[in-house]
C-alpha atoms as a PDB file:
ATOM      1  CA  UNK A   1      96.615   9.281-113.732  1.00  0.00           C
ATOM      2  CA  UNK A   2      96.222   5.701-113.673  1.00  0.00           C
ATOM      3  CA  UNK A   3      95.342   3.246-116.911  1.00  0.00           C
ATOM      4  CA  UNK A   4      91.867   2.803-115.475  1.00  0.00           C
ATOM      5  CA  UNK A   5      90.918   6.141-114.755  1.00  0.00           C
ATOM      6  CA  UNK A   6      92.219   7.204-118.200  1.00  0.00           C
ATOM      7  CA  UNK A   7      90.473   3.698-120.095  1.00  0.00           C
ATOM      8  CA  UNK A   8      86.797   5.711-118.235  1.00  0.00           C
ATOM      9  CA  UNK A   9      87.936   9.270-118.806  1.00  0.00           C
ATOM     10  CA  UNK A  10      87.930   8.218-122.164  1.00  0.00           C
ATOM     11  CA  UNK A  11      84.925   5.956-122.611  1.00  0.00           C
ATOM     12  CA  UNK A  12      82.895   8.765-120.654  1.00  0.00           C
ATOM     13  CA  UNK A  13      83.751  11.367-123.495  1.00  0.00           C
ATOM     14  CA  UNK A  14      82.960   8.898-126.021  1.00  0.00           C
ATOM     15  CA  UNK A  15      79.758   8.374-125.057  1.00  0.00           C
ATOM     16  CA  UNK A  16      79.223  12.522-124.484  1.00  0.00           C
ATOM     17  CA  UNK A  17      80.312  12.207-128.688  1.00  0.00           C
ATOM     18  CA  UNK A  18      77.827   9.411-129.385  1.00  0.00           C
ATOM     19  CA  UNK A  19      75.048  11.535-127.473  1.00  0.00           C
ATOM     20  CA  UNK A  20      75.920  14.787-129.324  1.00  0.00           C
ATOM     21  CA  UNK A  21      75.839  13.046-132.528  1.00  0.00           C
ATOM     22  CA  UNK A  22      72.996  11.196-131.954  1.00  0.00           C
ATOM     23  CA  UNK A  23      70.846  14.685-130.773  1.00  0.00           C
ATOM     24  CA  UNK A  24      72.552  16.233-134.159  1.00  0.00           C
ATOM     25  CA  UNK A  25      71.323  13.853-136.117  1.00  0.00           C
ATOM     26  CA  UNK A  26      67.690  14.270-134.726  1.00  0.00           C
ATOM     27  CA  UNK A  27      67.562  17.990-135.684  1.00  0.00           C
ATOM     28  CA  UNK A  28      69.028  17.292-138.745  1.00  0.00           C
ATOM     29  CA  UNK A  29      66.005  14.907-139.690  1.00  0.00           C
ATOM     30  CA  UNK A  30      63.291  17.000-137.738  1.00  0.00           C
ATOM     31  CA  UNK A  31      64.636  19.723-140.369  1.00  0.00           C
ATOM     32  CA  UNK A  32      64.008  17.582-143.479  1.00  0.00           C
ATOM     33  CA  UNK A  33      61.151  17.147-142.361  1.00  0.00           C
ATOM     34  CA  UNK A  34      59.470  20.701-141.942  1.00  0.00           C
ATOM     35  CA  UNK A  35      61.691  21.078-145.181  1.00  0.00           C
ATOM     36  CA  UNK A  36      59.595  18.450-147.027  1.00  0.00           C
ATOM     37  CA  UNK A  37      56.216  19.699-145.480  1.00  0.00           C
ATOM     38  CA  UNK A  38      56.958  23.530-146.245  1.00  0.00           C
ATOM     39  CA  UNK A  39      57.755  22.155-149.647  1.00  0.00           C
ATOM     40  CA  UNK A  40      54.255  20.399-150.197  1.00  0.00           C
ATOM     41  CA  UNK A  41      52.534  23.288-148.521  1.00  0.00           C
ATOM     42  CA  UNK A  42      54.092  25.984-151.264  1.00  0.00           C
ATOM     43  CA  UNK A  43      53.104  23.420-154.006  1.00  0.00           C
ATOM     44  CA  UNK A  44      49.501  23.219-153.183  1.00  0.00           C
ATOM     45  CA  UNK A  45      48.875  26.807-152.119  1.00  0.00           C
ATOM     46  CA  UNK A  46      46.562  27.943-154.353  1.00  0.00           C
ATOM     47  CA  UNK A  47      47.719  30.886-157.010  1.00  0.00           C
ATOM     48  CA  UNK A  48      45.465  33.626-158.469  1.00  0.00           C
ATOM     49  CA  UNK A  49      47.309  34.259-162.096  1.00  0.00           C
ATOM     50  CA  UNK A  50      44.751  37.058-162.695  1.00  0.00           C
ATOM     51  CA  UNK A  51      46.244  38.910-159.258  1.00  0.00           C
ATOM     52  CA  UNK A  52      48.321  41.630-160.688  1.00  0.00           C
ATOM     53  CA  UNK A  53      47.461  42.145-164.214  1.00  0.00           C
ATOM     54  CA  UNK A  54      45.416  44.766-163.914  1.00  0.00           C
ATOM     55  CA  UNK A  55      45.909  48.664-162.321  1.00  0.00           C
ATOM     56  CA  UNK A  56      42.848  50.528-161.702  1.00  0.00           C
ATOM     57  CA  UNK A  57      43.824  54.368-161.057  1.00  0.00           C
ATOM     58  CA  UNK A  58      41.574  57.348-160.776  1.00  0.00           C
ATOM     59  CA  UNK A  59      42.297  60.850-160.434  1.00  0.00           C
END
């Protein structure tokens, strides 16, 4: 193999790296994100603290 086709062998599979990365570090956010937002939506669910207290049982 010849110096040029190695120099774009090589620049092809860095850019396949950048593009990986790059798509990694998309998900990686988009999962923060629904992180944060399930994390705001637990906080504010309302919570009966009555629910459970009490056993009502007949025979």
């Amino acid at each position: 193999m010849d110096i040029g086709a190695l120099s774009i062998v090589m620049s092809q599979s860095r850019v396949q790296e950048s593009a990986g990365i790059a798509v990694m570090k998309m998900a990686m956010d988009t999962g923060k994100e629904t992180a944060t937002q399930m994390t705001e939506i637990m906080k504010n669910v309302a919570v009966d603290t009555n629910v459970g207290q009490h056993l009502d049982t007949r025979a």
